[in-house]
PDB file of N, CA and C in Angstrom:
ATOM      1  N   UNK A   1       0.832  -1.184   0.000  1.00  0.00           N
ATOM      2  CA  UNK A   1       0.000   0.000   0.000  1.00  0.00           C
ATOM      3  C   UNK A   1       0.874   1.243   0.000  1.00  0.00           C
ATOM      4  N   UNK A   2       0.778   2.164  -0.543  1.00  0.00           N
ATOM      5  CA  UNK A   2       1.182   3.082  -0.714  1.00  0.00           C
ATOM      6  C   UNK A   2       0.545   4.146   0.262  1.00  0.00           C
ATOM      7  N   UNK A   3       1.889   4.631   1.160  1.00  0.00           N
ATOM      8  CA  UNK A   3       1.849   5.843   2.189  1.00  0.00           C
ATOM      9  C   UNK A   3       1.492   7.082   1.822  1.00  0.00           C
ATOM     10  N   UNK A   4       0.329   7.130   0.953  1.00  0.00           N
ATOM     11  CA  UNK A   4       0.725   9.032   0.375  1.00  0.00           C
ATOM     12  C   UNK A   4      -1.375   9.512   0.479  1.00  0.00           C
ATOM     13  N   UNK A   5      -1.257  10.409   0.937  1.00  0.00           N
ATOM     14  CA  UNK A   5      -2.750  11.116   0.959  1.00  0.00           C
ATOM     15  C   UNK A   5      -2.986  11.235  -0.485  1.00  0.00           C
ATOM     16  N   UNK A   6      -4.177  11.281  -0.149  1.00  0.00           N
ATOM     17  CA  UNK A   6      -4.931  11.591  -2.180  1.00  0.00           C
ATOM     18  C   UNK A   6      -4.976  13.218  -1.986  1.00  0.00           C
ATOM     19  N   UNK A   7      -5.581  13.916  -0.637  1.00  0.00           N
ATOM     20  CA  UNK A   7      -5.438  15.151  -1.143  1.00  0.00           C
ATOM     21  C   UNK A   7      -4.283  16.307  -0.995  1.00  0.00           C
ATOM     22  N   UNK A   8      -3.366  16.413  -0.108  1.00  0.00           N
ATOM     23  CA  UNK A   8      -2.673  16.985   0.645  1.00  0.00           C
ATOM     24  C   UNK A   8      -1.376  16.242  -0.387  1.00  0.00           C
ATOM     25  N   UNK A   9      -1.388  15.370  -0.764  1.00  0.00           N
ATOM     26  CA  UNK A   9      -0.137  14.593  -1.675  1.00  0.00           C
ATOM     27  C   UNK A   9       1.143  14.174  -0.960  1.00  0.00           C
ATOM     28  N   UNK A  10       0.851  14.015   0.650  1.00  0.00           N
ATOM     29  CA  UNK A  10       2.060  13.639   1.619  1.00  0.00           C
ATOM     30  C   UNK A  10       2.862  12.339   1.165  1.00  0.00           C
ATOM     31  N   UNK A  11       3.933  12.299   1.188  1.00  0.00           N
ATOM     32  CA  UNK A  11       4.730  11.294   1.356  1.00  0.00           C
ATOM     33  C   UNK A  11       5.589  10.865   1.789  1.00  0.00           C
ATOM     34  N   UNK A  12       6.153   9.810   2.535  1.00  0.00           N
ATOM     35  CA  UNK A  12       7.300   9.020   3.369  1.00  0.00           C
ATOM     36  C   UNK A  12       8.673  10.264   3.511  1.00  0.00           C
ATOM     37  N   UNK A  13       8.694  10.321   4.392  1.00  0.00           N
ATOM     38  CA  UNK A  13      10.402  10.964   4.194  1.00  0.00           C
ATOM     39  C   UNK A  13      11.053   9.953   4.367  1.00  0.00           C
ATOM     40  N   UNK A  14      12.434  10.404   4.393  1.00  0.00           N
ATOM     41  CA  UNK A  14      13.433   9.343   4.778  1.00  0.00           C
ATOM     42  C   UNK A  14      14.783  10.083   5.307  1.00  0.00           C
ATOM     43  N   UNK A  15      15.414   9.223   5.927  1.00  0.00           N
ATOM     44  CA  UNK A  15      16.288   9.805   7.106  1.00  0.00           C
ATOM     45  C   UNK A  15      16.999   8.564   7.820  1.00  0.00           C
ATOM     46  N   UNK A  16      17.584   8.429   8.624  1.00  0.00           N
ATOM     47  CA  UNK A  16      18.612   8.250   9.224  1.00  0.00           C
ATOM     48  C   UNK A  16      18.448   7.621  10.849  1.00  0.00           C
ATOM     49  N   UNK A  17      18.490   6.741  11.269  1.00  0.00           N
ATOM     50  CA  UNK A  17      18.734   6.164  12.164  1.00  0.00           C
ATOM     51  C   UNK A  17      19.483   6.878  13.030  1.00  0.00           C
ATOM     52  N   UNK A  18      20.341   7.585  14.346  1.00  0.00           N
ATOM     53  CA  UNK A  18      21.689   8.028  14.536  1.00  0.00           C
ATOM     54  C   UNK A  18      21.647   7.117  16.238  1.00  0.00           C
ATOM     55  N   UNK A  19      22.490   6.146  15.972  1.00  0.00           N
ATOM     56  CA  UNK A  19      22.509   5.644  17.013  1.00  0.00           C
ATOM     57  C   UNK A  19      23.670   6.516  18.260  1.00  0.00           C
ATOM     58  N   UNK A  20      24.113   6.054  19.695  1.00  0.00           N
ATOM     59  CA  UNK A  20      24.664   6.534  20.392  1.00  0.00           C
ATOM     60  C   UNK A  20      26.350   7.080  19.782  1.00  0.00           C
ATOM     61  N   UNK A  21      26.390   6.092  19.135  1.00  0.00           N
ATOM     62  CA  UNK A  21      27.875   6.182  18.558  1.00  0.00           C
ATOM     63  C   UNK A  21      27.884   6.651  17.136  1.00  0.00           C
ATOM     64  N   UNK A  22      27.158   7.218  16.669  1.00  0.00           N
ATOM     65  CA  UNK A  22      26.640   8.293  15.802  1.00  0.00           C
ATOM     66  C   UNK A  22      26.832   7.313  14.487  1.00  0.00           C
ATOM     67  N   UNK A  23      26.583   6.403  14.285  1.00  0.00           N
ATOM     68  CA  UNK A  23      26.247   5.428  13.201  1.00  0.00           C
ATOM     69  C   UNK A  23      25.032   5.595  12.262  1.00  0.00           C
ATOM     70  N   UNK A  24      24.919   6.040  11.167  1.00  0.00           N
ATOM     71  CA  UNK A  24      23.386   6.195  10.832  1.00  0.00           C
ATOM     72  C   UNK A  24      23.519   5.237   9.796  1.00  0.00           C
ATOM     73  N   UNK A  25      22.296   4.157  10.139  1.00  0.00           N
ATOM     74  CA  UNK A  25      21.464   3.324   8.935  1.00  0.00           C
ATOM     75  C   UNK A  25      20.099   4.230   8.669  1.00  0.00           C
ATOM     76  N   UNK A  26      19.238   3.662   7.778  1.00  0.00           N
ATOM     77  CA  UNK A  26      18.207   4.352   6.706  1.00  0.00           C
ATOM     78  C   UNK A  26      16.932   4.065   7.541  1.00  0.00           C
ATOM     79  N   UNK A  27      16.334   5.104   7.605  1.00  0.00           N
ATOM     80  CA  UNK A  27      14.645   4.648   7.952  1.00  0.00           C
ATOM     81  C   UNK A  27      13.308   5.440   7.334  1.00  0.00           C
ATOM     82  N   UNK A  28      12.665   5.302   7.784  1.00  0.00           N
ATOM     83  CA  UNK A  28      11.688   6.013   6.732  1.00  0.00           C
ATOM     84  C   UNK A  28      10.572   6.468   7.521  1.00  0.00           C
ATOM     85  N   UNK A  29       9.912   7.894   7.430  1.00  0.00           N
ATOM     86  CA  UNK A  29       8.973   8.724   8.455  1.00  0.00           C
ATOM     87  C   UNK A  29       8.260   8.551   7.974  1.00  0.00           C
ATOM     88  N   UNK A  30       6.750   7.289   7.969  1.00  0.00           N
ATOM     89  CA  UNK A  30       6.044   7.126   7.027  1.00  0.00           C
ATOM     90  C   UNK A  30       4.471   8.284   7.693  1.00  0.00           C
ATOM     91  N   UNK A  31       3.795   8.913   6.934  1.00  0.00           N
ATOM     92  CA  UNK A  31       2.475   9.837   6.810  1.00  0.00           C
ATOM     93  C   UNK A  31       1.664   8.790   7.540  1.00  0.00           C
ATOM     94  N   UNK A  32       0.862   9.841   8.568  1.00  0.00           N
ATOM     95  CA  UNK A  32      -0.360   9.123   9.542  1.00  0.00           C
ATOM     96  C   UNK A  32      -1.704   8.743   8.683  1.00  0.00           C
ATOM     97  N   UNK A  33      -1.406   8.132   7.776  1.00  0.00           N
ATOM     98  CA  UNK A  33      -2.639   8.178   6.585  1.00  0.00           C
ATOM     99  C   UNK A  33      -4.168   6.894   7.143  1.00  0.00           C
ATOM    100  N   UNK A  34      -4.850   7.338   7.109  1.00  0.00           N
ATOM    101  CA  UNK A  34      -6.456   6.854   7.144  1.00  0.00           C
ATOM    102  C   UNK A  34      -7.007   6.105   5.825  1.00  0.00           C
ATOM    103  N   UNK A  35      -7.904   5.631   6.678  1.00  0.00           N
ATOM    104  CA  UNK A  35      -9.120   5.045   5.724  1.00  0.00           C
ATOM    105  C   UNK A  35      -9.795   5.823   5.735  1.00  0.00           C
ATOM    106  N   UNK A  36     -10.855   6.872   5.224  1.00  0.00           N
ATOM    107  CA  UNK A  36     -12.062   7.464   5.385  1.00  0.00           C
ATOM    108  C   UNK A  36     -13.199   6.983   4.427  1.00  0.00           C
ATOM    109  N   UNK A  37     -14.123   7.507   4.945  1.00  0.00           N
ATOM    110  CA  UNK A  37     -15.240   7.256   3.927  1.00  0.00           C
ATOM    111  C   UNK A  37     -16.180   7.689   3.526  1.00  0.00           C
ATOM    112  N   UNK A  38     -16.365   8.410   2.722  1.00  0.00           N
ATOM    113  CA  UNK A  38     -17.383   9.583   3.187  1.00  0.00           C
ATOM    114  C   UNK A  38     -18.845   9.610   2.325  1.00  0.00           C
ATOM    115  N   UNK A  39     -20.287   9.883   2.601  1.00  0.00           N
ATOM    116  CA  UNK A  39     -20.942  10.176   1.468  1.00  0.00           C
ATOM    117  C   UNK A  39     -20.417  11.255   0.497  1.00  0.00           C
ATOM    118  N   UNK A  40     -21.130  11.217  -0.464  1.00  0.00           N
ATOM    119  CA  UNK A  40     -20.520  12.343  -1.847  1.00  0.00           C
ATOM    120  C   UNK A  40     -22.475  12.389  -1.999  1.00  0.00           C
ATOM    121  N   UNK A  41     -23.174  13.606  -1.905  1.00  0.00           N
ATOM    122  CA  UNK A  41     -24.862  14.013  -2.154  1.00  0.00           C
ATOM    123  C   UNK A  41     -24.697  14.285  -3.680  1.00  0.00           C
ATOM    124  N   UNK A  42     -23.552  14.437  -4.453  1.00  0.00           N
ATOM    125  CA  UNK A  42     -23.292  14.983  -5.954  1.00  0.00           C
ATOM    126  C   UNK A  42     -23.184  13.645  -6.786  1.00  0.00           C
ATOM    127  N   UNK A  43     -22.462  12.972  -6.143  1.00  0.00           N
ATOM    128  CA  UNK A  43     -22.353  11.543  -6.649  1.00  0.00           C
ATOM    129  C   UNK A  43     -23.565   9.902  -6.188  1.00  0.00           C
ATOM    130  N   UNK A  44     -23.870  10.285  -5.284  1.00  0.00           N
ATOM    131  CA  UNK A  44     -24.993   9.407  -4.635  1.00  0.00           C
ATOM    132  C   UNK A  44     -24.447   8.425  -4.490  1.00  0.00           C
ATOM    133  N   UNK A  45     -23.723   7.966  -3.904  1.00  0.00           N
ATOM    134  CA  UNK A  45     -22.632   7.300  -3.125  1.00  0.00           C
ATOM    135  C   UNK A  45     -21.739   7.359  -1.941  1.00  0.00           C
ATOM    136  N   UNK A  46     -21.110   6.448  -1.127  1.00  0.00           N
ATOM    137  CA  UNK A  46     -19.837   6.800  -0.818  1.00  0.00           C
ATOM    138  C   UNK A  46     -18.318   6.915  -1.197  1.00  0.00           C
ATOM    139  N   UNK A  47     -17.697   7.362  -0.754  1.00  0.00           N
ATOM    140  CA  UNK A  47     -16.224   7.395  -1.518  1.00  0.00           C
ATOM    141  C   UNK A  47     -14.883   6.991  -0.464  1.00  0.00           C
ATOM    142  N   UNK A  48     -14.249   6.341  -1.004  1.00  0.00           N
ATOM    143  CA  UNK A  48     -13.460   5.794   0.013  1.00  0.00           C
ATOM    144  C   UNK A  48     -11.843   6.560   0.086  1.00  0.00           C
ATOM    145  N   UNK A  49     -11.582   7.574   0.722  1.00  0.00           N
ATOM    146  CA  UNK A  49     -10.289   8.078   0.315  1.00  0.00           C
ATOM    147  C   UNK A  49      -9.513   7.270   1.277  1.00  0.00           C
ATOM    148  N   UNK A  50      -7.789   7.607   1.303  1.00  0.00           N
ATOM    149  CA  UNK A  50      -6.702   7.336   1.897  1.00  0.00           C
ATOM    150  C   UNK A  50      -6.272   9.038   2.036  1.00  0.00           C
ATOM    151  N   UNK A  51      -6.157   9.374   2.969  1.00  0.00           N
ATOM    152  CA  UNK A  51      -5.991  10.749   3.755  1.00  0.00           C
ATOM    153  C   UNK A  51      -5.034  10.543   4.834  1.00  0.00           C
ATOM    154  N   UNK A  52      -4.425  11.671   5.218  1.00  0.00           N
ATOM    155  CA  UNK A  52      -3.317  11.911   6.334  1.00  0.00           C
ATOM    156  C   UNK A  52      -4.145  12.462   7.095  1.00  0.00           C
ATOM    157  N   UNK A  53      -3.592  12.901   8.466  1.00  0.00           N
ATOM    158  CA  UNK A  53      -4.419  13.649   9.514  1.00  0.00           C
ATOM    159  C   UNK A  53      -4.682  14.954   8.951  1.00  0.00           C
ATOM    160  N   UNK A  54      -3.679  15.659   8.442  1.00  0.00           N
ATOM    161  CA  UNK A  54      -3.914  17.080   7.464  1.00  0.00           C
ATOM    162  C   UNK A  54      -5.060  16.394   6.856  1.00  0.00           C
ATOM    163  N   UNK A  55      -5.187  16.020   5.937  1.00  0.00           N
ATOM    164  CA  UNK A  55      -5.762  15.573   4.895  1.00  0.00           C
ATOM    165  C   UNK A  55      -7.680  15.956   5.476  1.00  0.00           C
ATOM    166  N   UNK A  56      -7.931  14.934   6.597  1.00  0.00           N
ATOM    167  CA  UNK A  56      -9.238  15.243   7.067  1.00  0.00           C
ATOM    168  C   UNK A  56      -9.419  16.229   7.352  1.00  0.00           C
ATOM    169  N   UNK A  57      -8.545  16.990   8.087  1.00  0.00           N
ATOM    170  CA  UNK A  57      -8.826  18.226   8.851  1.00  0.00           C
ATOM    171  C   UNK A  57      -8.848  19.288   7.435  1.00  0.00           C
ATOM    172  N   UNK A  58      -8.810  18.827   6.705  1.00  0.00           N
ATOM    173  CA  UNK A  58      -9.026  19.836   4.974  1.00  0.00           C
ATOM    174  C   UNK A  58     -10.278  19.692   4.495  1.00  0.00           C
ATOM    175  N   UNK A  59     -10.699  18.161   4.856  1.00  0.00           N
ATOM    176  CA  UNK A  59     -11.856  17.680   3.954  1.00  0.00           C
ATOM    177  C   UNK A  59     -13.067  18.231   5.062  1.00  0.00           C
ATOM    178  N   UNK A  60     -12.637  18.421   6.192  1.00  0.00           N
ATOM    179  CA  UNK A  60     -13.627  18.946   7.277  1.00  0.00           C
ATOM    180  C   UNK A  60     -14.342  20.848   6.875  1.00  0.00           C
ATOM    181  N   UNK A  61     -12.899  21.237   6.804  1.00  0.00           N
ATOM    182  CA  UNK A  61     -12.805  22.555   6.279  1.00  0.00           C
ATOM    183  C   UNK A  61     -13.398  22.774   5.150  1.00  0.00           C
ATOM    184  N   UNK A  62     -13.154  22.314   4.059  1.00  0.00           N
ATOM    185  CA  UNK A  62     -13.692  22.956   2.608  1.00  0.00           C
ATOM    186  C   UNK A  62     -14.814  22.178   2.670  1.00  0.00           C
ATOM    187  N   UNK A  63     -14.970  20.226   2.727  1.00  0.00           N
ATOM    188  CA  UNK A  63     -16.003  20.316   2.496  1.00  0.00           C
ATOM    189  C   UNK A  63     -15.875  18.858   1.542  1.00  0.00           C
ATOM    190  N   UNK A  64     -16.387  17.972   1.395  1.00  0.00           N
ATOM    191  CA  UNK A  64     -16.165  17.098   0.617  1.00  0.00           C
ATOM    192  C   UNK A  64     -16.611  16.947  -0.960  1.00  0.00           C
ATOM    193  N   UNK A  65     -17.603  17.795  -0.875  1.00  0.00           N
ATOM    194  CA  UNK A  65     -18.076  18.353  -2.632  1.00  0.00           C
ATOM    195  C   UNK A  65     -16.954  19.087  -3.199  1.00  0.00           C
ATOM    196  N   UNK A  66     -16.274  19.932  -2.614  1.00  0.00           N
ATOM    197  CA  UNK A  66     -15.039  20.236  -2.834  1.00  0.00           C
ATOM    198  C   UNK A  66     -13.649  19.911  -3.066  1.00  0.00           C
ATOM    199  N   UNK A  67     -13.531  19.220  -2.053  1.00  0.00           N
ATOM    200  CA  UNK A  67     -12.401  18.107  -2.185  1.00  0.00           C
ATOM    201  C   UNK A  67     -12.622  17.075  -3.688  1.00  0.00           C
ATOM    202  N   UNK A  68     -13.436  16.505  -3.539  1.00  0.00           N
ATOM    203  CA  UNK A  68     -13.667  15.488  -4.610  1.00  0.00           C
ATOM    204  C   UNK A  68     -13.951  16.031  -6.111  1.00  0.00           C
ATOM    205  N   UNK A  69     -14.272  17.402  -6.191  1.00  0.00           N
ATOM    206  CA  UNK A  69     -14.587  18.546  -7.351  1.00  0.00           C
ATOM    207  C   UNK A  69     -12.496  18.611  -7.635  1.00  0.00           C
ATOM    208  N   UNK A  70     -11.681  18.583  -7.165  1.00  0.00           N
ATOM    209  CA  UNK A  70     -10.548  18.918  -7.430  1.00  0.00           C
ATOM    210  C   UNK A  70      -9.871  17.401  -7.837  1.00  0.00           C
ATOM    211  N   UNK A  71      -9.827  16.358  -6.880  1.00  0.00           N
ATOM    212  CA  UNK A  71      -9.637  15.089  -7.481  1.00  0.00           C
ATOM    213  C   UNK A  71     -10.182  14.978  -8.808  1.00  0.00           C
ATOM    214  N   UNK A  72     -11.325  14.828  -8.467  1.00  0.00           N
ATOM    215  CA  UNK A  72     -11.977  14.425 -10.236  1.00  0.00           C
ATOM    216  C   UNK A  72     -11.180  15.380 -11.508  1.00  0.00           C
ATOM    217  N   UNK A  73     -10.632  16.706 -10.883  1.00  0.00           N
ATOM    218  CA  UNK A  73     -10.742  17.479 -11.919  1.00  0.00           C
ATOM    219  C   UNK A  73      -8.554  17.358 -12.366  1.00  0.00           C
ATOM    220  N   UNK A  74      -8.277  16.938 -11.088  1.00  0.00           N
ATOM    221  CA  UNK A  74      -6.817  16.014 -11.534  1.00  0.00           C
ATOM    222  C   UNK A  74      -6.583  14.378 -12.288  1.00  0.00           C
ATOM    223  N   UNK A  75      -8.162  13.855 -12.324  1.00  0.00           N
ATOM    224  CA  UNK A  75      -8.112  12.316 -12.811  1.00  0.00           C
ATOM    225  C   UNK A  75      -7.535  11.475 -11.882  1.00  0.00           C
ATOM    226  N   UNK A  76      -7.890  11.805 -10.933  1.00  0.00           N
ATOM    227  CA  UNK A  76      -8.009  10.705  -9.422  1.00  0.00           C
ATOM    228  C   UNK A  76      -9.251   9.995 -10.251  1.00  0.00           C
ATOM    229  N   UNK A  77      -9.514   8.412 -10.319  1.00  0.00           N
ATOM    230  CA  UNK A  77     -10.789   7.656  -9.976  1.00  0.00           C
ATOM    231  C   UNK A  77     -10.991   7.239  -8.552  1.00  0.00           C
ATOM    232  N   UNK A  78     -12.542   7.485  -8.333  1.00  0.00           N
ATOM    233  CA  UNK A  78     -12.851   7.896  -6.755  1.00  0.00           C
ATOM    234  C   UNK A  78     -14.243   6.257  -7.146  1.00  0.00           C
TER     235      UNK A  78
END
């Protein structure tokens, strides 16, 4: 599965281990990403995104007719 929000477009950083003796191996800061699910009243359905914590707290804000008006209009299939 892939770590990345559909709307906000977050993805994995990566970085460095630094142990006591200042050794760094590779690790990776993966995005707090969700399941959501939301009705769509435009579409007469639900829609199932993959969202970060940003991500909801956006779709809360604008609005999900909104959100999904910008996906569709990048060629996300929802």
């Amino acid at each position: 599965m892939s770590r990345t929000c559909q709307v906000t477009g977050a993805e994995p950083g990566f970085g460095h281990h630094v142990s006591h003796s200042h050794r760094r191996t590779k690790r990776r800061f993966d995005v707090n990403v969700q399941h959501k699910r939301y009705w769509v009243p435009s579409l007469g359905r639900h829609v199932r995104l993959t969202l970060s914590a940003r991500g909801i707290k956006t779709v809360d804000r604008r609005g999900i007719e909104a959100v999904v008006a910008d996906l569709r209009a990048r060629g996300v299939s929802l």
